[in-house]
Protein backbone atom coordinates (compact mmCIF):
# COMPACT_ATOMS: atom_id res chain seq x y z
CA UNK A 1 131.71 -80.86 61.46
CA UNK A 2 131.73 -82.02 65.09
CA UNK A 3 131.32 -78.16 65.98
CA UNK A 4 128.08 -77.27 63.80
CA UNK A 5 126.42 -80.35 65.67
CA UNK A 6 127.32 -79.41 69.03
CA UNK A 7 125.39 -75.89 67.57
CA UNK A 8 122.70 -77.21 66.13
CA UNK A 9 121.60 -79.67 68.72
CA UNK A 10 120.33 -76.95 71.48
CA UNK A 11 118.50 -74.93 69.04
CA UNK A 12 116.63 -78.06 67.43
CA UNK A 13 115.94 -79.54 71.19
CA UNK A 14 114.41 -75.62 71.97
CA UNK A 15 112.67 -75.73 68.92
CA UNK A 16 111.27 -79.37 69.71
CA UNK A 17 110.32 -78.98 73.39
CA UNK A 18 108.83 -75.05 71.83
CA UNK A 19 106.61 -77.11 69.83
CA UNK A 20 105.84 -79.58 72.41
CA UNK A 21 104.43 -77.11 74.75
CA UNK A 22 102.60 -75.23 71.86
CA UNK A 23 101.13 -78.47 70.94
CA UNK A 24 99.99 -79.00 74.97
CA UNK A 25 98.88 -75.52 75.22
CA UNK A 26 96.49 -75.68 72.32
CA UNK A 27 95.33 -78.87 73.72
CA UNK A 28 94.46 -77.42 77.21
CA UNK A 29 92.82 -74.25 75.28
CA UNK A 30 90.72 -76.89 73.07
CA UNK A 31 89.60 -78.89 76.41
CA UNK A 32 88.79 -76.03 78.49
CA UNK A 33 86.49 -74.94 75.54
CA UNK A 34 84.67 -78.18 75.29
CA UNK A 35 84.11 -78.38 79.30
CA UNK A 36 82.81 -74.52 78.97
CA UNK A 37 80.68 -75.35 76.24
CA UNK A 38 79.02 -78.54 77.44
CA UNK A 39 78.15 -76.21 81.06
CA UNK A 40 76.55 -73.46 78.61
CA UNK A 41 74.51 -75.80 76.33
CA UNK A 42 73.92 -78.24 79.07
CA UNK A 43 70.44 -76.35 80.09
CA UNK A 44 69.23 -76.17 76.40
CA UNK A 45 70.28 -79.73 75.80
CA UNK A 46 68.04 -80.34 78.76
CA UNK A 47 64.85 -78.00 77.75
CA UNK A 48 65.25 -80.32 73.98
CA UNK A 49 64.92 -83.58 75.55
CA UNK A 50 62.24 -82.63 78.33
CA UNK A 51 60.35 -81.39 75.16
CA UNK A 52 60.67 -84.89 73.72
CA UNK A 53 60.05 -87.35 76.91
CA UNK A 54 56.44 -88.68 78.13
CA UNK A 55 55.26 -87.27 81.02
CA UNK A 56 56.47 -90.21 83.12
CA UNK A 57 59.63 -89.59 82.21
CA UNK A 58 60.14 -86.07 82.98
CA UNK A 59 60.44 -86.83 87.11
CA UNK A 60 62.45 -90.16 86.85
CA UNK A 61 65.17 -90.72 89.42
CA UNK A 62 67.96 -90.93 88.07
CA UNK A 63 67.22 -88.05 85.86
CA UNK A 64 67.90 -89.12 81.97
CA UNK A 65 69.08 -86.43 79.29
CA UNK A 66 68.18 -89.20 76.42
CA UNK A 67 64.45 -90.02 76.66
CA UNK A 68 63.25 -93.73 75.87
CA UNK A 69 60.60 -93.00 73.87
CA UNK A 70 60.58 -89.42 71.91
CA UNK A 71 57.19 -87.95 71.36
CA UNK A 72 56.23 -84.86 69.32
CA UNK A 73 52.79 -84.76 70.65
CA UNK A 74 54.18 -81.92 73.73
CA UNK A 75 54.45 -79.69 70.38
CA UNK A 76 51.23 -79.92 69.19
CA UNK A 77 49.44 -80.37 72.66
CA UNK A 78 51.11 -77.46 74.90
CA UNK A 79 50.84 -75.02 71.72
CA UNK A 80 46.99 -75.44 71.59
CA UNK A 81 46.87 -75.07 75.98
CA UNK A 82 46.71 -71.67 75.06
CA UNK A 83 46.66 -68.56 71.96
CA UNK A 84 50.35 -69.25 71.20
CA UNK A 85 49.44 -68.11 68.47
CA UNK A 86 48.13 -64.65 68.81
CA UNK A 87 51.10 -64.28 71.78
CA UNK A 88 53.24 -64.87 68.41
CA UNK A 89 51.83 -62.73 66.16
CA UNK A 90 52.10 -59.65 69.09
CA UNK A 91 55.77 -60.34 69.90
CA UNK A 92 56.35 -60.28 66.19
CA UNK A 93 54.50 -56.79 65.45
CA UNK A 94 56.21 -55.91 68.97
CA UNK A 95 59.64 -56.56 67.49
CA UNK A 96 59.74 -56.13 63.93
CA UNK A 97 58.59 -51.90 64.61
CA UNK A 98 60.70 -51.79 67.65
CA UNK A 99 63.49 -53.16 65.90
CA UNK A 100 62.90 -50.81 62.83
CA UNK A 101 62.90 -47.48 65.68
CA UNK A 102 65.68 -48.53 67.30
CA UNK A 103 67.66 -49.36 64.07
CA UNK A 104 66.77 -45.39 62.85
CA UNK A 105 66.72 -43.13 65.26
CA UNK A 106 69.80 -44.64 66.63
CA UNK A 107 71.66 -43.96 63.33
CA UNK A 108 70.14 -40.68 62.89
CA UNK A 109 71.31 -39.72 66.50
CA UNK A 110 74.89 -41.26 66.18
CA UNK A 111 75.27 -39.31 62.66
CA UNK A 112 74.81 -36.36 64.98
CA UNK A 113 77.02 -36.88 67.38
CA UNK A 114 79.89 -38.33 64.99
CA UNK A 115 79.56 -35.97 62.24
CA UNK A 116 78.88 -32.64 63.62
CA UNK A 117 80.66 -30.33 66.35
CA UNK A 118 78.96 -27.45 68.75
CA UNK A 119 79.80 -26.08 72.05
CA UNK A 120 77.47 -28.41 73.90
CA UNK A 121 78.35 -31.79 71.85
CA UNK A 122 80.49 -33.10 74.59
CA UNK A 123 78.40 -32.24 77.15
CA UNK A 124 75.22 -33.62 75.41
CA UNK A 125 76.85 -37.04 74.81
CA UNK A 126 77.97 -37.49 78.47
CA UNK A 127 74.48 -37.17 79.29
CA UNK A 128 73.18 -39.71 76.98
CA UNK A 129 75.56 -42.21 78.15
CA UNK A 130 74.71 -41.46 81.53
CA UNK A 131 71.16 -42.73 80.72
CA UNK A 132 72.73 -45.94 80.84
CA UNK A 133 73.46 -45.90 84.66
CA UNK A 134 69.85 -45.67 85.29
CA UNK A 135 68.35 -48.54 86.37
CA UNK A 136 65.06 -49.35 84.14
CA UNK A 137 63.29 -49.39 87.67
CA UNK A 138 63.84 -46.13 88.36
CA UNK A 139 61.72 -45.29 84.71
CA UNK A 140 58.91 -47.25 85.53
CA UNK A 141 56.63 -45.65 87.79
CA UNK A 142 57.25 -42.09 85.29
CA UNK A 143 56.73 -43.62 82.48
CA UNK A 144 53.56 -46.10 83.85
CA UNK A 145 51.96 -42.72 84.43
CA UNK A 146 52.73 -41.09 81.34
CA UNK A 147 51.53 -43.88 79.29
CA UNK A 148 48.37 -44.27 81.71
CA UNK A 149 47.84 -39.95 80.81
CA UNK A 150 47.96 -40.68 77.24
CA UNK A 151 45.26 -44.19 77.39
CA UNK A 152 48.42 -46.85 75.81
CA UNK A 153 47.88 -48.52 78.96
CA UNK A 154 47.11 -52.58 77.38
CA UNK A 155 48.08 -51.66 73.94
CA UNK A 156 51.44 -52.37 71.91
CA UNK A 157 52.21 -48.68 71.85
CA UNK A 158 54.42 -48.48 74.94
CA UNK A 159 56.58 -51.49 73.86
CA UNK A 160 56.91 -49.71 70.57
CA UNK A 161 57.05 -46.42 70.52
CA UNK A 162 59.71 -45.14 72.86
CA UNK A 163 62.48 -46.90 69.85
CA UNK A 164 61.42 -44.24 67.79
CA UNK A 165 63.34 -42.02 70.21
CA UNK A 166 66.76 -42.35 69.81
CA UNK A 167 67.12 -46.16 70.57
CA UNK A 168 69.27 -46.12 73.69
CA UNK A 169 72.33 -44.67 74.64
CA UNK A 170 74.75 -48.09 73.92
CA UNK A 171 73.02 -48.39 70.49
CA UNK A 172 74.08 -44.39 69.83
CA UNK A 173 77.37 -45.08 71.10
CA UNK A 174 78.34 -48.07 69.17
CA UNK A 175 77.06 -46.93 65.97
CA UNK A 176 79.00 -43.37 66.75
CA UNK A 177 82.13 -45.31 67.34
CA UNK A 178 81.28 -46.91 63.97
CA UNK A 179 80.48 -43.67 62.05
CA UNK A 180 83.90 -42.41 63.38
CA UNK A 181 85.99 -44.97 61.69
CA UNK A 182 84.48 -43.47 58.09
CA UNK A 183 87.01 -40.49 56.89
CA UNK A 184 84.95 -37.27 56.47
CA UNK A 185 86.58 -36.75 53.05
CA UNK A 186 83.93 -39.01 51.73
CA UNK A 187 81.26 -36.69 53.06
CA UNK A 188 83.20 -33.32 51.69
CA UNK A 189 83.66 -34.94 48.61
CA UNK A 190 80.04 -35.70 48.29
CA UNK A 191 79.19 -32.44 49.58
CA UNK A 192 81.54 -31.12 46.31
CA UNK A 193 79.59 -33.13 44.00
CA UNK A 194 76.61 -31.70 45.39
CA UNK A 195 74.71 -33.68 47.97
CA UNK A 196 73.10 -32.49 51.02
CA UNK A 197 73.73 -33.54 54.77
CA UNK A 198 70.69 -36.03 54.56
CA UNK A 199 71.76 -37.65 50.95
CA UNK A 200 75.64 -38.43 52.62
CA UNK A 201 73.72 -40.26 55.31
CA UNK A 202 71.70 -42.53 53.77
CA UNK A 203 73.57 -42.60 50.29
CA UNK A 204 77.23 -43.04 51.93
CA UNK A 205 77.76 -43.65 55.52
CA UNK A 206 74.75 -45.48 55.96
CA UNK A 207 75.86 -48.77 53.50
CA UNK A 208 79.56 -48.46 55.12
CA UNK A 209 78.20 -48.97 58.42
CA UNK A 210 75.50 -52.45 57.99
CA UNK A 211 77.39 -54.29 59.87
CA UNK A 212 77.07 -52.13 62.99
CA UNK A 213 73.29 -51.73 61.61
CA UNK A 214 73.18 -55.61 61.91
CA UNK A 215 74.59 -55.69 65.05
CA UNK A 216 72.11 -53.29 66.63
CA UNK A 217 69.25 -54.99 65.33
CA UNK A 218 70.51 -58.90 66.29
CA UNK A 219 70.76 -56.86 69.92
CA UNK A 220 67.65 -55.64 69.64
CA UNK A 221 65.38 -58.43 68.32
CA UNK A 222 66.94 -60.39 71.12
CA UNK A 223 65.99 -57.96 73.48
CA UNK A 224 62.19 -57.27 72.37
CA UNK A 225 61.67 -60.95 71.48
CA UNK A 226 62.62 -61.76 75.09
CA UNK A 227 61.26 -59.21 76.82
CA UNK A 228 59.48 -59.76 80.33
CA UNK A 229 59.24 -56.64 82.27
CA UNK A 230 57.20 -54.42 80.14
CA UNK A 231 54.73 -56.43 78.77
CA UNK A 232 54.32 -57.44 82.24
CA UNK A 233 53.85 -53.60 83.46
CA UNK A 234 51.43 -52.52 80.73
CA UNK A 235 49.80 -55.34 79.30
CA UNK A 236 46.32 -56.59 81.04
CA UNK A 237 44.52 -58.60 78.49
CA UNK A 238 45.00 -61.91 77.06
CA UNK A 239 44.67 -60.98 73.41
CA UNK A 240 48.02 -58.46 73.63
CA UNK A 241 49.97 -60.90 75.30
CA UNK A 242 53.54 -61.52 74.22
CA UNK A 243 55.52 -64.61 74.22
CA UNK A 244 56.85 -64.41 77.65
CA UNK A 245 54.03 -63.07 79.20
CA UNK A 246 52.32 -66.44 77.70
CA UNK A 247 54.51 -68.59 78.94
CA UNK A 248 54.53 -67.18 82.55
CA UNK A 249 50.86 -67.18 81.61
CA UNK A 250 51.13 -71.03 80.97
CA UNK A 251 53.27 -71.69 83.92
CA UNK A 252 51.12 -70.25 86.58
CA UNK A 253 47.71 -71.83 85.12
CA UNK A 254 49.65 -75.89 85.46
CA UNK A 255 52.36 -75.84 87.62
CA UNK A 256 55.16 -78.16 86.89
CA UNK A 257 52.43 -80.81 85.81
CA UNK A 258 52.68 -79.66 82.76
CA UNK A 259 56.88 -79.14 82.55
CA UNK A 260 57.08 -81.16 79.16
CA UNK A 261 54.40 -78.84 77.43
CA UNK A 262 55.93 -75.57 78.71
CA UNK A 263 59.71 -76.98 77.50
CA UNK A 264 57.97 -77.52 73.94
CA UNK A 265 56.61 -74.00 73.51
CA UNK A 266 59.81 -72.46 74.72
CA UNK A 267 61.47 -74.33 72.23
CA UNK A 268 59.08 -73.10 69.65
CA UNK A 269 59.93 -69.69 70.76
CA UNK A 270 63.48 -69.98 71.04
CA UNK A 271 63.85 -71.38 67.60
CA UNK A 272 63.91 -67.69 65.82
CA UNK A 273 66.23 -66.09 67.94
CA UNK A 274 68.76 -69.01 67.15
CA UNK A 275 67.98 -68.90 63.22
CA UNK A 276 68.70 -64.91 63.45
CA UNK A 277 71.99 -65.29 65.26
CA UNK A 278 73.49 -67.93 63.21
CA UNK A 279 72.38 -65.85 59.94
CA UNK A 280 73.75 -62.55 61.22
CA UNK A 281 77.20 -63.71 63.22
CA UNK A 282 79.09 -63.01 60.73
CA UNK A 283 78.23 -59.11 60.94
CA UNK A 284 77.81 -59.12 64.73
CA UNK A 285 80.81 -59.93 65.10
CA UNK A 286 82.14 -57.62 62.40
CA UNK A 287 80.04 -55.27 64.08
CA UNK A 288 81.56 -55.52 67.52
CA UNK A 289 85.24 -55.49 66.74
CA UNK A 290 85.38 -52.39 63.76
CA UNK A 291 82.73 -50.60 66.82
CA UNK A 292 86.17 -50.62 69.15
CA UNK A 293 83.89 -53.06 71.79
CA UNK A 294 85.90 -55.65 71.56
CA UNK A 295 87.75 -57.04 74.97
């Protein structure tokens, strides 16, 4: 009896101090989280409660987070300092078609490259991911001069229809890697029953992939919705004006004076892309890890 507790009394001690350090660990993990998530939300914490202070407040010293009196007039007031509106309405048109290109020529593309085999498919592929070490600054001047050839210069046309066009290499290769993880039996079994190559995609491979479909458009309506650079290169006129061409818009016509106003609107335009993540995490993340992206 004396022998099985000389035994047992290492392995429960191990087993103890085991759980003690599993217990600190996850502790540690939980902490670091918190710290690393109060940094990344600590800006957009800051944007919400500018949005909300007087304007006397905004410059105090000390800076407060927590205003003293919350106000919902910045809203209402730096909305109407300019056509937020119309700005809206353009980013949606803007994104909704761009999304829509991107989401099917991408998946018509990656079909092609996943699904069917020539001499040149290798070859072909490298080059389209070699798109992707092309700076966008290098396309500009081309494709300012194209655009100017054909008269898109100030229209939507040059924010939407290059999506049409295959929808960028990383959108091709994560729905590829997608399409890859689908056996082909399923397509020569539906090719036995008597469907053609267009009828597997959309009937078959299409609905097993949505969540790398999701994931593509999340990316993308973040991307379009956010988008500075274009809109900057080919828009002139007021009325096409996106979102963030109206808020630059709005911060060069008042300064800072104004910092309360501007922090509303952004809010305002923020708002969306926060709704559409939230709704569609579930698949991006599906999305991601099935794709083989994952770290």
């Amino acid at each position: 009896m004396q022998g099985q507790v000389n035994i047992q009394n290492p392995t429960i001690k191990y087993k103890a101090k085991k759980g003690k350090m599993e217990i600190a660990t996850r502790i540690i993990n939980y902490v670091l989280l918190v710290v690393l998530a109060a940094v990344f939300a600590f800006p957009f914490l800051w944007m919400v409660a500018t949005a909300l202070k007087l304007p006397t407040e905004v410059y105090t010293i000390p800076p407060k987070l927590i205003p003293k009196t919350i106000t919902w007039d910045n809203f209402i007031e730096g909305w109407q300092y300019a056509d937020f509106t119309r700005y809206t309405w353009n980013t949606v048109v803007v994104t909704t078609l761009a999304v829509l290109g991107t989401v099917m020529s991408a998946a018509v593309v990656a079909y092609g490259f996943a699904r069917f085999r020539s001499r040149y498919s290798g070859l072909l592929f490298a080059i389209v991911l070699g798109t992707m070490m092309l700076p966008n600054q290098v396309l500009l001047i081309p494709t300012y001069i194209l655009f100017s050839k054909i008269g898109w210069l100030d229209t939507l046309a040059p924010l939407i229809v290059p999506s049409f066009f295959g929808g960028g290499a990383f959108n091709i290769f994560l729905l590829r890697q997608f399409f890859k993880t689908i056996p082909k039996e399923l397509d020569e079994a539906a090719l036995i029953d008597g469907a053609n190559t267009f009828q597997i995609f959309y009937k078959i491979l299409v609905p097993a992939i949505a969540p790398a479909l999701i994931t593509v458009a999340v990316l993308s309506v973040a991307f379009h919705w956010n988008d500075f650079m274009s809109p900057l290169i080919y828009l002139n006129s007021d009325e096409n004006f996106t979102l963030a061409i109206g808020l630059q818009f709005f911060q060069n016509s008042y300064g800072s004076s104004q910092v309360q106003m501007l922090m509303a609107v952004s809010l305002i335009t923020v708002i969306p892309l926060l709704i559409l993540f939230f709704i569609g995490q579930k698949y991006f993340v599906q999305g991601i890890t099935m794709s083989g992206l994952k770290g």
